[in-house]
Protein backbone atom coordinates (compact mmCIF):
# COMPACT_ATOMS: atom_id res chain seq x y z
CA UNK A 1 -6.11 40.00 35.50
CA UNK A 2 -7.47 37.79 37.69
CA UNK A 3 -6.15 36.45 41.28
CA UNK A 4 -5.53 33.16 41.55
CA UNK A 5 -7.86 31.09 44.46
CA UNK A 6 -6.42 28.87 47.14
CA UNK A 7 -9.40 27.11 48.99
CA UNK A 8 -9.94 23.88 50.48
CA UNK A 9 -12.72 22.13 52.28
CA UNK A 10 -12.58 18.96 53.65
CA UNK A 11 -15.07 16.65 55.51
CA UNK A 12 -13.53 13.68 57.24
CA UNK A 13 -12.52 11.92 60.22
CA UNK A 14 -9.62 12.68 62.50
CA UNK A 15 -6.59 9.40 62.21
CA UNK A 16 -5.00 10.27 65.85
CA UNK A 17 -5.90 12.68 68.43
CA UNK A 18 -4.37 16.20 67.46
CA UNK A 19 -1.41 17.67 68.87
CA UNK A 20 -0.96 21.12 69.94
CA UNK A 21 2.75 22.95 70.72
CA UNK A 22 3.84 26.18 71.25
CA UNK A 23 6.24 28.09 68.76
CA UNK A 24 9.71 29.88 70.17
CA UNK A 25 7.46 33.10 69.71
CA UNK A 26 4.78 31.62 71.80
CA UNK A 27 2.26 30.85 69.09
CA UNK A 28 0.32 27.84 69.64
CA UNK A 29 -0.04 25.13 66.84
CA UNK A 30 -2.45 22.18 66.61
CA UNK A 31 -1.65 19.67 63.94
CA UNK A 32 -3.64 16.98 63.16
CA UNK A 33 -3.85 13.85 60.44
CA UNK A 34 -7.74 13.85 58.49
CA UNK A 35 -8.92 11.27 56.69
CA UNK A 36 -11.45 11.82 53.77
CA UNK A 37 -12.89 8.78 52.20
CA UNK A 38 -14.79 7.14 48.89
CA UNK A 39 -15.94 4.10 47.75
CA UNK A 40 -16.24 2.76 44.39
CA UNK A 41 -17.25 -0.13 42.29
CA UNK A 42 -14.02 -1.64 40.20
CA UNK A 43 -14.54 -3.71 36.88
CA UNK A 44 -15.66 -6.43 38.59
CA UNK A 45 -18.46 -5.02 40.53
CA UNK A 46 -16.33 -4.83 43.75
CA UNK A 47 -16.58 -2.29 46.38
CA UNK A 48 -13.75 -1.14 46.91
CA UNK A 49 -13.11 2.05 49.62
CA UNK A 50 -10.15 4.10 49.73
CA UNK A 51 -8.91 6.99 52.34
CA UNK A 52 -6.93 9.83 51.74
CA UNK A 53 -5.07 11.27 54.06
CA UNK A 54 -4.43 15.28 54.83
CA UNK A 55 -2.46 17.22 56.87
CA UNK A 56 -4.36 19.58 59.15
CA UNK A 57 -2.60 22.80 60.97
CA UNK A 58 -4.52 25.37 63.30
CA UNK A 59 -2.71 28.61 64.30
CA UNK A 60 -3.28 30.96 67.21
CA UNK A 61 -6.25 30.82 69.67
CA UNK A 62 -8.40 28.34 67.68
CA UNK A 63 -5.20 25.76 67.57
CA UNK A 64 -6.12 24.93 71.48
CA UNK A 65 -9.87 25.11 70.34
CA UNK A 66 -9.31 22.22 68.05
CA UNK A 67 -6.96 20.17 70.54
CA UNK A 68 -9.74 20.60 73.23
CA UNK A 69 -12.40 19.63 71.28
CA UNK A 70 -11.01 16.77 68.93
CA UNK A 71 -9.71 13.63 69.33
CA UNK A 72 -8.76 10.55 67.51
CA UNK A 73 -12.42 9.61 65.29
CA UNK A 74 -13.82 13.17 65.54
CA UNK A 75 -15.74 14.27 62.52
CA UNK A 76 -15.09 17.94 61.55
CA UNK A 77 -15.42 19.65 58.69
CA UNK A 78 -12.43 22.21 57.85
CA UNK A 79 -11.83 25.18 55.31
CA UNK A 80 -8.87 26.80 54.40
CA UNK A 81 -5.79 26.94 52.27
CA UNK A 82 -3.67 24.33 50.69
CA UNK A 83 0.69 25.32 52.08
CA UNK A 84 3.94 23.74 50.59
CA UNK A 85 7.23 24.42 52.97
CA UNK A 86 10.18 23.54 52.58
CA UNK A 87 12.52 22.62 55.29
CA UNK A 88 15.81 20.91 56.31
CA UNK A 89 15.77 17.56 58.25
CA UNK A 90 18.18 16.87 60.88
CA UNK A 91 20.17 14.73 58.41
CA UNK A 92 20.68 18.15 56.03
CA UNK A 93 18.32 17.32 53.49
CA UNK A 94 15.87 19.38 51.83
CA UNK A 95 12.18 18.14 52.52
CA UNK A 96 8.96 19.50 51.46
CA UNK A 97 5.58 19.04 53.17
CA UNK A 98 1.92 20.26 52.07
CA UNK A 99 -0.67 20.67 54.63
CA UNK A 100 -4.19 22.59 55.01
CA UNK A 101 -3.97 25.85 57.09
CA UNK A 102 -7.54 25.52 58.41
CA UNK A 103 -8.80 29.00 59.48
CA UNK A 104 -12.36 27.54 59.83
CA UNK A 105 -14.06 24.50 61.51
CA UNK A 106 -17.15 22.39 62.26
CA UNK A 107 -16.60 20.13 64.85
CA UNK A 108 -19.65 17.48 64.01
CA UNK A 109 -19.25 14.31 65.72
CA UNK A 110 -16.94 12.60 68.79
CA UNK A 111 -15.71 8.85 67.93
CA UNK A 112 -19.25 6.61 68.73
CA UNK A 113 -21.86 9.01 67.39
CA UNK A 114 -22.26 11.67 69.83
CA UNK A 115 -22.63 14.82 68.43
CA UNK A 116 -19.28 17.16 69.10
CA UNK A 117 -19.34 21.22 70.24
CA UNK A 118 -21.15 22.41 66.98
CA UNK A 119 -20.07 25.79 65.50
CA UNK A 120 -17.26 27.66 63.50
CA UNK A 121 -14.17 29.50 63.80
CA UNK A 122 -16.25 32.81 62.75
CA UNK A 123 -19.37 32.39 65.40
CA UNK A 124 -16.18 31.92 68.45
CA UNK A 125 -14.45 35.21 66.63
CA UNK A 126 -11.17 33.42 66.32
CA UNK A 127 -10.62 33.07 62.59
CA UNK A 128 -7.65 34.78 61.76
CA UNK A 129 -6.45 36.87 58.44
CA UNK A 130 -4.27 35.63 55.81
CA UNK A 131 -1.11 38.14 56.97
CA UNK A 132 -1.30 36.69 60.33
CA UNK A 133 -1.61 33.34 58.96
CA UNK A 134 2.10 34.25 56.71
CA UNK A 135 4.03 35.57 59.96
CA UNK A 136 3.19 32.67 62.07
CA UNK A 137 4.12 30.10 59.17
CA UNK A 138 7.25 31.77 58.38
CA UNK A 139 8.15 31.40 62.41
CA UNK A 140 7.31 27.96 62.34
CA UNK A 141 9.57 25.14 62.28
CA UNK A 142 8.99 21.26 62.26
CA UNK A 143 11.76 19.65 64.95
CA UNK A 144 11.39 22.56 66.62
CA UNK A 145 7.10 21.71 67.51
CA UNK A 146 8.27 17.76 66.91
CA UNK A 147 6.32 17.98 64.06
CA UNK A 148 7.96 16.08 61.57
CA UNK A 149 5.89 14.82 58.52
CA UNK A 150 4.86 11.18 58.35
């Protein structure tokens, strides 16, 4: 039987500049809101453009990569896996959030055109396995980073 395949890649623009915290266990998280967009002609011959927007976490040594060399407009190109937790607000109520758990990037262009640092999680030797991936989301907790979902 075959396994099942949990890949995403994304090419958009970043909605704020990212954020990166440090776990209880020392890990360091970036987190970070991407916008992918498309246009489209309605029934009327309108344009009409639309954004979606994703969720974006970095784990480990290339979490401070991406808060160094992002910021708020950056266009980056990101690969990884799509992640549904489920966690308890303050208020006691179950909440669920899905995000990207990027384990590569292309950082391609700052806000204005200039071109960014160009290169991938694999070239800096920071892209890290899927069981490493597993310990540091099980560790990881939302109020405790301030990183409640929007």
């Amino acid at each position: 039987m075959a396994k099942g395949v949990n890949k995403v890649q994304l090419l958009g623009r970043l909605g704020r500049d990212p954020e990166l915290r440090t776990t209880q266990n020392g890990t360091d998280v970036c987190s970070f809101s991407l916008a992918t967009d498309e246009s489209y002609k309605d029934r009327s011959g309108n344009l009409v453009e639309r954004a979606e927007w994703h969720r974006c976490v970095v784990w480990g040594q290339f979490a401070s990569v991406c808060a160094n060399a992002l910021e708020k407009g950056s266009q980056v190109w990101v690969s990884g896996k799509l992640q549904t937790r489920k966690w308890q607000a303050q208020d006691g109520t179950d909440r669920w959030t899905t995000e990207v758990v990027v384990n590569e990037a292309v950082f391609l262009a700052r806000p204005g055109g200039s071109q960014g640092q160009r290169g991938d999680a694999t070239q800096q030797g920071v892209q890290r396995n899927d069981a490493t991936q597993r310990e540091q989301a099980d560790d990881y907790d939302p109020y405790e980073c301030g990183d409640v979902p929007w």
